[in-house]
Structure formats: C-alpha cells, structure tokens
PDB file of N, CA and C in Angstrom:
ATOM      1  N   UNK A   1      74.077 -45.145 -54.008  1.00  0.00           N
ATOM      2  CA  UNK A   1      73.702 -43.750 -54.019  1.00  0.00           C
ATOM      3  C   UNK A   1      73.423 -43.274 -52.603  1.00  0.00           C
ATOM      4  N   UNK A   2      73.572 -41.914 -52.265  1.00  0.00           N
ATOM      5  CA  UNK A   2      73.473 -41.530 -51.087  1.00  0.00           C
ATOM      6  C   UNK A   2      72.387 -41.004 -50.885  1.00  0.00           C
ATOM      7  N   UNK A   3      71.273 -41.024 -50.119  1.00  0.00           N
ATOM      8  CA  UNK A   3      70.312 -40.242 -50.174  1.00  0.00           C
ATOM      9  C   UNK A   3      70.528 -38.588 -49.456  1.00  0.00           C
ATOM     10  N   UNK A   4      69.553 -37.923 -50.355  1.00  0.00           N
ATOM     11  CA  UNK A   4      70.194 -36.593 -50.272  1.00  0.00           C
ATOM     12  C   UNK A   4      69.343 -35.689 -48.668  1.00  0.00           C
ATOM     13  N   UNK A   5      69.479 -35.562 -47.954  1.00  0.00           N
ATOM     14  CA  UNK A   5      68.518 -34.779 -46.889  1.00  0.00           C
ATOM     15  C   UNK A   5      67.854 -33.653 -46.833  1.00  0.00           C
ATOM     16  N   UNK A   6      66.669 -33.805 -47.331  1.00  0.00           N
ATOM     17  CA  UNK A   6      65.624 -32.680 -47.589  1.00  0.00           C
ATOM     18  C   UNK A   6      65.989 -31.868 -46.199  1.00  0.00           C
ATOM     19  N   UNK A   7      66.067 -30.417 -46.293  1.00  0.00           N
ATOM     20  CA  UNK A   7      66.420 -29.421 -45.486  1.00  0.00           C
ATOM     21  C   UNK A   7      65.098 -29.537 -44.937  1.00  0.00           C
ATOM     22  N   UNK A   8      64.849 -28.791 -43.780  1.00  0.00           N
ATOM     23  CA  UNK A   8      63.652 -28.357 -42.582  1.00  0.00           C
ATOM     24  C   UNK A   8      63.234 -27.061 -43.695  1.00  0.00           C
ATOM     25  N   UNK A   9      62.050 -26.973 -43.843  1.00  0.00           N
ATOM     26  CA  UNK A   9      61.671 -25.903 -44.247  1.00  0.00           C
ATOM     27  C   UNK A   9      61.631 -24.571 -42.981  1.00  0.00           C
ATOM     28  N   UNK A  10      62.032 -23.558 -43.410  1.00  0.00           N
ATOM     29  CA  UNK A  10      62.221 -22.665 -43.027  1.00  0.00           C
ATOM     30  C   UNK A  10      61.476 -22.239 -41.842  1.00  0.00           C
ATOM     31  N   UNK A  11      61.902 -21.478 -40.763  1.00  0.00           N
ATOM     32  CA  UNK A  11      60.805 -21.437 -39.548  1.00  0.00           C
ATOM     33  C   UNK A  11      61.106 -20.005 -38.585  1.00  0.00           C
ATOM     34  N   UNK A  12      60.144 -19.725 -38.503  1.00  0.00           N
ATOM     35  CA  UNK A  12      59.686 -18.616 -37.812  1.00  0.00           C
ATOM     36  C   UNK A  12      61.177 -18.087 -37.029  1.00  0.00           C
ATOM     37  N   UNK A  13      61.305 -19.453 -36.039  1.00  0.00           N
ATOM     38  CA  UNK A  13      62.131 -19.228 -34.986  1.00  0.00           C
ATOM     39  C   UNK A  13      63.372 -19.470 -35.324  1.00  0.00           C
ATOM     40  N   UNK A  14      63.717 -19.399 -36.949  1.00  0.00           N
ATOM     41  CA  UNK A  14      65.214 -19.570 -37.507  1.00  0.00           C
ATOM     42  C   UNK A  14      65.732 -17.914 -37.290  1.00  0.00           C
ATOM     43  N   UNK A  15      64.539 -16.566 -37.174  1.00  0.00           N
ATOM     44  CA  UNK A  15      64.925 -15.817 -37.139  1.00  0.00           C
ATOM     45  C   UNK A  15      65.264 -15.026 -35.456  1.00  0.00           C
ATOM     46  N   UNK A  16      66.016 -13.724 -36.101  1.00  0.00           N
ATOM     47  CA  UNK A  16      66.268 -13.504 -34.751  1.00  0.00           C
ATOM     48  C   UNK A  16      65.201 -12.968 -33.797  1.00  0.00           C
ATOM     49  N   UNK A  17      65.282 -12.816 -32.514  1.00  0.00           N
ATOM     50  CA  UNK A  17      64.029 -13.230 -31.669  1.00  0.00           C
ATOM     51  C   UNK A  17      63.715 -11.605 -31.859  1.00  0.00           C
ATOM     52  N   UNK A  18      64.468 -10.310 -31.968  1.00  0.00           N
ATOM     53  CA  UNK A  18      63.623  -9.072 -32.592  1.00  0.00           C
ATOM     54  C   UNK A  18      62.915  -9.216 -33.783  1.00  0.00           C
ATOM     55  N   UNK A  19      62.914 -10.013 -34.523  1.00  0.00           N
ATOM     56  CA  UNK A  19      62.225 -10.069 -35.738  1.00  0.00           C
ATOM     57  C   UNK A  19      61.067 -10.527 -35.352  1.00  0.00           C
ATOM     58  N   UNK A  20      61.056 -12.222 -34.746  1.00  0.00           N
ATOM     59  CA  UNK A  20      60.083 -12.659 -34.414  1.00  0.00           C
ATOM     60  C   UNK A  20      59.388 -12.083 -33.095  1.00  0.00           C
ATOM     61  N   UNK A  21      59.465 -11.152 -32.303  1.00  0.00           N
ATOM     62  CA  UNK A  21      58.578 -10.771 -31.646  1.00  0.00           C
ATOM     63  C   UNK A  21      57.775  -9.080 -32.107  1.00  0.00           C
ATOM     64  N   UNK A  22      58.710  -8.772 -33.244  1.00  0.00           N
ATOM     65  CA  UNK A  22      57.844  -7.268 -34.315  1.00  0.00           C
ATOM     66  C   UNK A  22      56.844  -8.406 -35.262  1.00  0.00           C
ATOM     67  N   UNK A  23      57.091  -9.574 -35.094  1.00  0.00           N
ATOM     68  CA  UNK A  23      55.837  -9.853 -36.367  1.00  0.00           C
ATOM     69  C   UNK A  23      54.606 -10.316 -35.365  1.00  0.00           C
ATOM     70  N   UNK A  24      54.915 -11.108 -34.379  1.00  0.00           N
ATOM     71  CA  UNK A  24      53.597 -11.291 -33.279  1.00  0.00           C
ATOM     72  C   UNK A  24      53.224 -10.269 -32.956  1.00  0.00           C
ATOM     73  N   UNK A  25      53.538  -9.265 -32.568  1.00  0.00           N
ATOM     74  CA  UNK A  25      52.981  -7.545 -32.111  1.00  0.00           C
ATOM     75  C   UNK A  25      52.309  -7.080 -33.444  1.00  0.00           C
ATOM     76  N   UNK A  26      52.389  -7.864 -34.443  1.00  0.00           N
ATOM     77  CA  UNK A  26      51.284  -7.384 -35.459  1.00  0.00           C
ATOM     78  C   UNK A  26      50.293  -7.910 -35.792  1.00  0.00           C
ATOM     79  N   UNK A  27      50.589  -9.307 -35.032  1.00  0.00           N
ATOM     80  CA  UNK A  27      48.736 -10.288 -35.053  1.00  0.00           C
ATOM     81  C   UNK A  27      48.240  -9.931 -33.698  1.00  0.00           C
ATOM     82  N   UNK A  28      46.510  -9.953 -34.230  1.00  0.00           N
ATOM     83  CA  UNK A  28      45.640  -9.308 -33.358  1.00  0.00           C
ATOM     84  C   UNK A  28      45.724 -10.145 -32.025  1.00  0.00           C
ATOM     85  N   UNK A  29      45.766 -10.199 -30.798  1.00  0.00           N
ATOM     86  CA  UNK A  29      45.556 -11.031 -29.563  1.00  0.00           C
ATOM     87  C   UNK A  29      44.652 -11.694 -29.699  1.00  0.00           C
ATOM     88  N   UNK A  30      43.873 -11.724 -30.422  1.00  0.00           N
ATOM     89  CA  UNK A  30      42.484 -13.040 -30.061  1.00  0.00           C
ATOM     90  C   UNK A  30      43.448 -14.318 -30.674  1.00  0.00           C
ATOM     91  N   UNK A  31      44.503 -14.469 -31.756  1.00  0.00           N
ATOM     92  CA  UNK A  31      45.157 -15.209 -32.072  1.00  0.00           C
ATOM     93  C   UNK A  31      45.951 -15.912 -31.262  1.00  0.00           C
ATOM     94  N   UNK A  32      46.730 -15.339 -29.992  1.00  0.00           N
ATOM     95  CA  UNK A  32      47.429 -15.842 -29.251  1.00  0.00           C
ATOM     96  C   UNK A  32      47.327 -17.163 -28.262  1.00  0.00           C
ATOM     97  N   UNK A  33      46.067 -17.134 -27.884  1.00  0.00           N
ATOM     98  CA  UNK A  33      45.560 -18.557 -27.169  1.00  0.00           C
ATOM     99  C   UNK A  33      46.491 -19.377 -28.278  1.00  0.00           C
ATOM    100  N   UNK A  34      45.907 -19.610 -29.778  1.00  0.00           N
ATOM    101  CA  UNK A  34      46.767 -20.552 -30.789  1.00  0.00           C
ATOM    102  C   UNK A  34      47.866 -20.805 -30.849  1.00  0.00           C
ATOM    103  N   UNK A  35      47.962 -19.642 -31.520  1.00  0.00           N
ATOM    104  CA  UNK A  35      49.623 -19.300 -30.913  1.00  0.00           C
ATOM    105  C   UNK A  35      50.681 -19.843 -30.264  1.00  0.00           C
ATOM    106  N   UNK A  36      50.097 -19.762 -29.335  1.00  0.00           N
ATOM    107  CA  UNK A  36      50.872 -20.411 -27.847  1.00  0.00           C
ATOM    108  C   UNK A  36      51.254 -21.482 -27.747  1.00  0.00           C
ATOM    109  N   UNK A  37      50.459 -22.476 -28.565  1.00  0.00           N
ATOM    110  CA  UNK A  37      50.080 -24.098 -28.374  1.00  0.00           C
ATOM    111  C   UNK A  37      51.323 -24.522 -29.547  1.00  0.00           C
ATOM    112  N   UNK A  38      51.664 -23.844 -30.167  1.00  0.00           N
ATOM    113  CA  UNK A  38      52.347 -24.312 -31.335  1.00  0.00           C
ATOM    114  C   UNK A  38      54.154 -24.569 -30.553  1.00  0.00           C
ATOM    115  N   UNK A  39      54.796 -23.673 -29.815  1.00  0.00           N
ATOM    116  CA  UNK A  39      56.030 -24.416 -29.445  1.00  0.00           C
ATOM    117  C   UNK A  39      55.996 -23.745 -28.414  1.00  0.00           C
ATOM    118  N   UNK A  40      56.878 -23.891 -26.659  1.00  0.00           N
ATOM    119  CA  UNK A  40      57.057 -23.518 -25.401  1.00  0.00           C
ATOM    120  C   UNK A  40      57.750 -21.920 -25.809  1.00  0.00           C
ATOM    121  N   UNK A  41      58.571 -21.456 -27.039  1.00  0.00           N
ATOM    122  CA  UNK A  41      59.033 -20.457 -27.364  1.00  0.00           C
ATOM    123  C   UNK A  41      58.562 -19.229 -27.511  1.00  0.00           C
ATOM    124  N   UNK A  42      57.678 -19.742 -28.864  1.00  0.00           N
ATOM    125  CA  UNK A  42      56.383 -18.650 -29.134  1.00  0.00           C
ATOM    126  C   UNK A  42      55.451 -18.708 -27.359  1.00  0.00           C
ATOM    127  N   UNK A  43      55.536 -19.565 -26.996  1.00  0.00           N
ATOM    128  CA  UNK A  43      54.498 -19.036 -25.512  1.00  0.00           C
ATOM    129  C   UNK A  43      54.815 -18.186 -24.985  1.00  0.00           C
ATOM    130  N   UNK A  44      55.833 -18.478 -24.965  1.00  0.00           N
ATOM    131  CA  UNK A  44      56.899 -17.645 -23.744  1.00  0.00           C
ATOM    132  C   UNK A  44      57.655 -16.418 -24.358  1.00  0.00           C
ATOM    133  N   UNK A  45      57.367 -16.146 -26.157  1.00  0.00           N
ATOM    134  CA  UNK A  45      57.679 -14.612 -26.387  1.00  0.00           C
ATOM    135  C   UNK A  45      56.054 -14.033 -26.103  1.00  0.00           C
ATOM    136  N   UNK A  46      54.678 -14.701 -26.231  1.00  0.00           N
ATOM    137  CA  UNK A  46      53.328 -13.976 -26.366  1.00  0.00           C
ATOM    138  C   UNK A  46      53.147 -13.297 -24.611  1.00  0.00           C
ATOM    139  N   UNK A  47      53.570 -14.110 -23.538  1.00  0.00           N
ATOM    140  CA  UNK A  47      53.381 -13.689 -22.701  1.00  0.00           C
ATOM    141  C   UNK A  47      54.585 -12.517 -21.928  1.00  0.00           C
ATOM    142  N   UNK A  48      55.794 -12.294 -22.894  1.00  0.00           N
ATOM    143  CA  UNK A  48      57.294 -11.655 -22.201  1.00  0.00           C
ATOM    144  C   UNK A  48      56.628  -9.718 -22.491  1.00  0.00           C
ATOM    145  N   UNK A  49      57.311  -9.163 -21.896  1.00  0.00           N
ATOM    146  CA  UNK A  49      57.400  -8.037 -21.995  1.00  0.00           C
ATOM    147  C   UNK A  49      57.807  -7.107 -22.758  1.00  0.00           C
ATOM    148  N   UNK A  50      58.593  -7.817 -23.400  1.00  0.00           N
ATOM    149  CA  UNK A  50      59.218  -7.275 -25.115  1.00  0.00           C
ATOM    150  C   UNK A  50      58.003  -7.081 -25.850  1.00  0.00           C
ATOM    151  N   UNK A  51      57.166  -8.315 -26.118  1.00  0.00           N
ATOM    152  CA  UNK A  51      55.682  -7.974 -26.934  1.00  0.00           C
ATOM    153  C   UNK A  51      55.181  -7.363 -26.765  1.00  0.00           C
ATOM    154  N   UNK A  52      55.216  -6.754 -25.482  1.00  0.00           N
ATOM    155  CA  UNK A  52      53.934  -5.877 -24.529  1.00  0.00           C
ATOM    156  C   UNK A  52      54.278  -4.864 -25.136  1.00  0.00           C
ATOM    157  N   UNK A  53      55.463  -4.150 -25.004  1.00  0.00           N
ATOM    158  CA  UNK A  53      56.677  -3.070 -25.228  1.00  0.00           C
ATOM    159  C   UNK A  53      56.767  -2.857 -26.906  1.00  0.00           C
ATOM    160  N   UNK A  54      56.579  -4.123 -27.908  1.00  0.00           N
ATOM    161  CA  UNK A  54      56.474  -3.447 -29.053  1.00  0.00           C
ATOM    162  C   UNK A  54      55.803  -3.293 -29.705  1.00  0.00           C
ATOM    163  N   UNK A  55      54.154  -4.157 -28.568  1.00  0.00           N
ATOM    164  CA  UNK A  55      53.155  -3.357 -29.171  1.00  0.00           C
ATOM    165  C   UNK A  55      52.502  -2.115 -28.710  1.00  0.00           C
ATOM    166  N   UNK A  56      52.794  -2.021 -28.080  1.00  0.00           N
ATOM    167  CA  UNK A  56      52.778  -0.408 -27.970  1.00  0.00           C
ATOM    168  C   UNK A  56      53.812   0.458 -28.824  1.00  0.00           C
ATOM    169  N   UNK A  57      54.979   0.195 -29.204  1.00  0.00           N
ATOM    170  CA  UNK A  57      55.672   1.274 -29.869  1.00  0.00           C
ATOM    171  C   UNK A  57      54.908   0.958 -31.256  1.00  0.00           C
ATOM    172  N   UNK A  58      54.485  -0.026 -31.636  1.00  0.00           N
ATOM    173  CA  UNK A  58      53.984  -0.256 -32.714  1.00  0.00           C
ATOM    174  C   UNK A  58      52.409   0.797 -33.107  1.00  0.00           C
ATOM    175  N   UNK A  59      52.092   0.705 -31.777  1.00  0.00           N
ATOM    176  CA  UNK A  59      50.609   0.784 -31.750  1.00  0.00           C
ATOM    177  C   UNK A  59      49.362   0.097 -32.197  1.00  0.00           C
ATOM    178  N   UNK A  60      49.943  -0.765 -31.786  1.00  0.00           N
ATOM    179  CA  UNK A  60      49.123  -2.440 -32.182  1.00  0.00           C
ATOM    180  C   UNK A  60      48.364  -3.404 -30.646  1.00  0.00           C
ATOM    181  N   UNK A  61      48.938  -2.123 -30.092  1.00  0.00           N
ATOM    182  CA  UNK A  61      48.498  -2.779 -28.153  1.00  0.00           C
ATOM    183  C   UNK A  61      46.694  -2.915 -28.737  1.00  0.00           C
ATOM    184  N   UNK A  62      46.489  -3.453 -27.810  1.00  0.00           N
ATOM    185  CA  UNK A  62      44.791  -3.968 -27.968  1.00  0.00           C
ATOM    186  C   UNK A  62      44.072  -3.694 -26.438  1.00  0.00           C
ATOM    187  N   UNK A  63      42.883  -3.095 -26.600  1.00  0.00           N
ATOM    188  CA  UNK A  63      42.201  -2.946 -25.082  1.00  0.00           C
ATOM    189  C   UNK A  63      41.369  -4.453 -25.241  1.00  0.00           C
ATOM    190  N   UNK A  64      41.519  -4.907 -24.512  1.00  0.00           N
ATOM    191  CA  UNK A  64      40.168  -6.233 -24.351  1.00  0.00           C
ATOM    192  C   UNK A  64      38.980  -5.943 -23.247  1.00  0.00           C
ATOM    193  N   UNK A  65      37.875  -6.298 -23.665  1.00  0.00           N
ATOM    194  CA  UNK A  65      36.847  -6.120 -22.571  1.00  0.00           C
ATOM    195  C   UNK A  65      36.335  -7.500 -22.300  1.00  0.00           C
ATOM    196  N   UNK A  66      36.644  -7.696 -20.671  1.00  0.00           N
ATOM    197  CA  UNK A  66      36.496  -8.586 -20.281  1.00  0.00           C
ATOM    198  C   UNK A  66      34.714  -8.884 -19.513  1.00  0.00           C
ATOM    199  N   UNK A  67      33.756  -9.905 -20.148  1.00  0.00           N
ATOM    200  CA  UNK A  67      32.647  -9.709 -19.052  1.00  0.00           C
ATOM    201  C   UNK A  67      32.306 -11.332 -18.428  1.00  0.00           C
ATOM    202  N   UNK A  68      31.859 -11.359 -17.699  1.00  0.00           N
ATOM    203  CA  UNK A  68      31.560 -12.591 -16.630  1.00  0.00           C
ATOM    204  C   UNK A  68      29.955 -12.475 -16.437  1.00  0.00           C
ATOM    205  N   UNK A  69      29.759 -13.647 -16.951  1.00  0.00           N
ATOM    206  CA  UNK A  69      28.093 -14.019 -16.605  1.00  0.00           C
ATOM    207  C   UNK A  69      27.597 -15.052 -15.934  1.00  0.00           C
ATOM    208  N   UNK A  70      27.086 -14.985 -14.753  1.00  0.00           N
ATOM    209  CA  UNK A  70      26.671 -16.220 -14.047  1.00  0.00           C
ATOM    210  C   UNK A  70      25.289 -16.689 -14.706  1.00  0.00           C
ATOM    211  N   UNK A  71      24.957 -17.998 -15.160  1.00  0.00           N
ATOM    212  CA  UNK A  71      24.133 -18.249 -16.247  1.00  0.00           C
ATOM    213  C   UNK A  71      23.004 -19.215 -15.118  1.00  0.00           C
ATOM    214  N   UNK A  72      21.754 -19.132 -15.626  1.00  0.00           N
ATOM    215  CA  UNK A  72      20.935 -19.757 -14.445  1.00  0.00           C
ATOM    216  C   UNK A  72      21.314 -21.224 -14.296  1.00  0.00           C
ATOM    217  N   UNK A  73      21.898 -22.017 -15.442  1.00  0.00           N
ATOM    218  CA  UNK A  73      22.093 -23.456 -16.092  1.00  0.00           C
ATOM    219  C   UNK A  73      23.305 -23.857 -15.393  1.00  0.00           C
ATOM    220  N   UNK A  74      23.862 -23.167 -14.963  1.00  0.00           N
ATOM    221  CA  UNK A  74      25.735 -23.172 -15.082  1.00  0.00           C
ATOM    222  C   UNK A  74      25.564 -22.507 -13.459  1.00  0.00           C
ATOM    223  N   UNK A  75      26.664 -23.390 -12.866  1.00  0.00           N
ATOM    224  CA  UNK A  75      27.102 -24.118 -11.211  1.00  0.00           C
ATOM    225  C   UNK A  75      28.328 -22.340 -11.782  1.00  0.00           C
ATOM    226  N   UNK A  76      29.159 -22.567 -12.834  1.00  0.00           N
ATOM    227  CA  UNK A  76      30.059 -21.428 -12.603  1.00  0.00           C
ATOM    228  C   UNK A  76      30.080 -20.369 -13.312  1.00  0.00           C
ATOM    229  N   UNK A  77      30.553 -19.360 -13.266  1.00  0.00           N
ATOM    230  CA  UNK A  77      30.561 -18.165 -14.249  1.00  0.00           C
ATOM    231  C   UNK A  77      30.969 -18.309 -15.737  1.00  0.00           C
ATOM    232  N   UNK A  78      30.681 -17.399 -16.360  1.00  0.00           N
ATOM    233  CA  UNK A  78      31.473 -18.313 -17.918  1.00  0.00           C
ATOM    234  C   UNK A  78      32.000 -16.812 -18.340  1.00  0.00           C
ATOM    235  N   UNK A  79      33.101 -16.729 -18.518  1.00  0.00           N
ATOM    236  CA  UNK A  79      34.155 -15.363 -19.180  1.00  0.00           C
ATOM    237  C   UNK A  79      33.977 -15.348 -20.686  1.00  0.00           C
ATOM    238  N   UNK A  80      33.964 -14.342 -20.726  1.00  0.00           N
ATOM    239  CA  UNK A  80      34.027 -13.816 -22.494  1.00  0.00           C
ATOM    240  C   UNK A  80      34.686 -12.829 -22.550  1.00  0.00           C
ATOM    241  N   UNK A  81      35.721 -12.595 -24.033  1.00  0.00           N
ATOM    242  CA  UNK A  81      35.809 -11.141 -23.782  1.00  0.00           C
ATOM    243  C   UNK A  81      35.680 -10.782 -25.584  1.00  0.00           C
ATOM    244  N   UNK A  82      36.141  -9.755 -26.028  1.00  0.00           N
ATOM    245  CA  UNK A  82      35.793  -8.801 -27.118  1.00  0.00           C
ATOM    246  C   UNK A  82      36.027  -9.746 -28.293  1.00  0.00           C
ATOM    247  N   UNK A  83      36.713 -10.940 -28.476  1.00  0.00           N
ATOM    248  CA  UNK A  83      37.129 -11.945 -29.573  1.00  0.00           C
ATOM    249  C   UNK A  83      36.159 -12.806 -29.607  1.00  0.00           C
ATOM    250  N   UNK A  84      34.972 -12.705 -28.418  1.00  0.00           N
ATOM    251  CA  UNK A  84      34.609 -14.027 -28.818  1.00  0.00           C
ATOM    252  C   UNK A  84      33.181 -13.372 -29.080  1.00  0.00           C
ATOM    253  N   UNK A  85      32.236 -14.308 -29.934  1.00  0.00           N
ATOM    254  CA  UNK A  85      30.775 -14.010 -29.918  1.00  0.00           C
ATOM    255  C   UNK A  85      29.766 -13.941 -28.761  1.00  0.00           C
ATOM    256  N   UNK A  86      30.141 -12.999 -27.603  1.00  0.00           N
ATOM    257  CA  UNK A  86      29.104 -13.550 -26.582  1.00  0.00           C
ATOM    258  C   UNK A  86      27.953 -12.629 -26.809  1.00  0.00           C
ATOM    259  N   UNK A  87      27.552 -11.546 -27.105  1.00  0.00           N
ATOM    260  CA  UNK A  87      26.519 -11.108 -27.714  1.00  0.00           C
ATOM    261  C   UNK A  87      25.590 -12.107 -28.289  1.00  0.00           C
ATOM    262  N   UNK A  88      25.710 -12.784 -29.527  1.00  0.00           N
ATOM    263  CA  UNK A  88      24.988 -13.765 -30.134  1.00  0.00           C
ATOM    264  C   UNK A  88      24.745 -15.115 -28.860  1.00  0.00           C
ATOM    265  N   UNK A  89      26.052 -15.116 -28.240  1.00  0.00           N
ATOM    266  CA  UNK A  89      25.559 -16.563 -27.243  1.00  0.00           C
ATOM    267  C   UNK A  89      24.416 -16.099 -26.119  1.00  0.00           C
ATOM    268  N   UNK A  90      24.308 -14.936 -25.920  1.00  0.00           N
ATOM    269  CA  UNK A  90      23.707 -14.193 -24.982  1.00  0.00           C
ATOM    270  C   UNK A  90      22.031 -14.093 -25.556  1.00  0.00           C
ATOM    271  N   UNK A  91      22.098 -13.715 -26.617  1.00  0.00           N
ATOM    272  CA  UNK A  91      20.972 -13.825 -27.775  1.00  0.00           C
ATOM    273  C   UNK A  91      20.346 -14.930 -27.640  1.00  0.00           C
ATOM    274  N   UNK A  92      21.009 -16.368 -28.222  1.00  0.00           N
ATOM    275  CA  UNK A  92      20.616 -17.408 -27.901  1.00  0.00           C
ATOM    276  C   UNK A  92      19.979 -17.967 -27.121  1.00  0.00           C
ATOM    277  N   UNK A  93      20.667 -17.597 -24.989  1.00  0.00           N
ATOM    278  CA  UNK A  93      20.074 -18.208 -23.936  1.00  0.00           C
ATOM    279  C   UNK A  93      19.020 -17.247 -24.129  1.00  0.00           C
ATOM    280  N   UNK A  94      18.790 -15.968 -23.901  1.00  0.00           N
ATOM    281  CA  UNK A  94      17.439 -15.434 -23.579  1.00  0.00           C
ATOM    282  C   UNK A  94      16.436 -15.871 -24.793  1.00  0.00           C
ATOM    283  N   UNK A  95      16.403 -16.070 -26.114  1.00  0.00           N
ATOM    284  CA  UNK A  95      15.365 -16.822 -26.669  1.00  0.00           C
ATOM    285  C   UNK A  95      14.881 -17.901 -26.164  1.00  0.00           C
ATOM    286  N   UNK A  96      15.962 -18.901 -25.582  1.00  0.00           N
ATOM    287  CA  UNK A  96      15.434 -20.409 -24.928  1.00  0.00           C
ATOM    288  C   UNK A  96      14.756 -20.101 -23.914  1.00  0.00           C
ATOM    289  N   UNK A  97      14.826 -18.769 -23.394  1.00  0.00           N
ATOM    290  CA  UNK A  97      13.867 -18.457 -22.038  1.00  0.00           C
ATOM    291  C   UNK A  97      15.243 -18.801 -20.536  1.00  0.00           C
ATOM    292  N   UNK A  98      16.414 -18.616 -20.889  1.00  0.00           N
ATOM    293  CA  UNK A  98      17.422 -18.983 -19.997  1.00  0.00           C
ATOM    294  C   UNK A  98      18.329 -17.850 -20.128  1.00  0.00           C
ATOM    295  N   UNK A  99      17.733 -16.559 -18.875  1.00  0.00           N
ATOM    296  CA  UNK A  99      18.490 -15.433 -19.369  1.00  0.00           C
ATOM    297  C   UNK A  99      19.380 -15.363 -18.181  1.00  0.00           C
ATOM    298  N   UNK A 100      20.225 -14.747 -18.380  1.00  0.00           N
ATOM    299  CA  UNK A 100      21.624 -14.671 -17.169  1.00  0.00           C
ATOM    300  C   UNK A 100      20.875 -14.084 -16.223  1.00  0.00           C
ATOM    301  N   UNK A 101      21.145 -14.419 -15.193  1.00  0.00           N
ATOM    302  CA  UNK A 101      21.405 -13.794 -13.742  1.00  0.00           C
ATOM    303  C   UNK A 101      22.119 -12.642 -13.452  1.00  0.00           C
ATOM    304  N   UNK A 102      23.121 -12.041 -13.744  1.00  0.00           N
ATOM    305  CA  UNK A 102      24.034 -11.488 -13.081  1.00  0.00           C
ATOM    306  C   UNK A 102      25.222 -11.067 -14.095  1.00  0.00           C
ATOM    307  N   UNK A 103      25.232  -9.506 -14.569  1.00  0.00           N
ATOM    308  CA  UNK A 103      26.143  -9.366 -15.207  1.00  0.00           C
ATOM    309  C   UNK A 103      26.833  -8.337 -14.618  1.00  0.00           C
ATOM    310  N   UNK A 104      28.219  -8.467 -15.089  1.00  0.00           N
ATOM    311  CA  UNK A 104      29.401  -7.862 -14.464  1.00  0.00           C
ATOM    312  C   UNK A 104      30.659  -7.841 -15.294  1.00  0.00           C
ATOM    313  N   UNK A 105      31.087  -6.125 -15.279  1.00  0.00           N
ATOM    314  CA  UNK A 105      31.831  -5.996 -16.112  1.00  0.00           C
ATOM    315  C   UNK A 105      33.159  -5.471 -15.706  1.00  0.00           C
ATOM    316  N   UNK A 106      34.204  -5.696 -15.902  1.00  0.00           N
ATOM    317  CA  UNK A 106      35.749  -5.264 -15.421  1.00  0.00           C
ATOM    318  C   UNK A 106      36.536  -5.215 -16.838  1.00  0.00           C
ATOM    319  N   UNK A 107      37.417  -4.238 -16.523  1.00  0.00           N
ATOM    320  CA  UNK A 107      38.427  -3.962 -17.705  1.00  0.00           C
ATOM    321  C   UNK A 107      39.778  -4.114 -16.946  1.00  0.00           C
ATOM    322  N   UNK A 108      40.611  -4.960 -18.295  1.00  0.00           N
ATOM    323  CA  UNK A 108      41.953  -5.197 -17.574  1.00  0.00           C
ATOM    324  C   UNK A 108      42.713  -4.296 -18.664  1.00  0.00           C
TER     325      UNK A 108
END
C-alpha cells in the first residue's frame, strides 16, 4: 500500500500578498511584535509600506503614544507605549515607595 500524503494545511501565505497584507491592516499593532516572529515574510510585510498605505485607506492606521521613564532602580530608561499596562506598572513602583525620576513624553 502506498501511503497517502496528508496535504499542508492551508496558510496565510498560500494567498496572494494583497490579500494578506488587507487582513494584517486589520489587526490592531500591539499584535505585530508576534506577528513578526512567526515567518521572515509576515516581518517583512508588518514593517513594508503597503501596510502603512492600507492602513490608512482602510482607516485602521493607529496613533501610538510613546513614554520613557527613567526609574530610580534601573541604570536605563524603560519604554512603554499605549499596548502595554504602564499606568498600573507605574501604580505599582510608587506604592513600593520607588517613584520615577523623570518623565518624558514624545509622539511618533
């Protein structure tokens, strides 16, 4: 008997690369760090200009707010931006009595 060869289940990148870069322009950017890690392809459509381009025609572009806190504990700055919980982490150090030094805010 011959054994029969289970097909590859179906994959993202079987489609064409307009398809697959209108469906990433519809997940939110805090996803993309992940994203990225999964094949050199998907990296390299999250960071291309096509995405940039259809999320905006989409209207799915995202503002991020970026802030930087030099922490009394911490030799370096530590970045946060709008995806992650730094409010609550911020919460945290000033209860322990370890409140930042130095805050500073920039928008990209």
């Amino acid at each position: 008997k011959k054994k029969k060869k289970n097909p590859s289940p179906p994959s993202l990148l079987s489609l064409p690369e307009e398809i697959v870069v209108n469906c990433l322009a519809r997940i939110s950017k805090s996803y993309y760090p992940k994203l990225s890690l999964v094949c050199k392809t998907i990296c390299s459509l999250i960071l291309s200009m096509e995405l940039y381009v259809a999320r905006l025609e989409l209207e799915t572009h995202e503002n991020v707010l970026h802030v930087c806190l030099q922490l009394l504990d911490k030799t370096r700055p530590s970045w946060f931006n709008e995806y992650t919980n730094w409010a609550g982490f911020l919460i945290q150090r000033l209860k322990h009595g370890n409140p930042y030094q130095t805050l500073e805010l920039s928008y990209v």
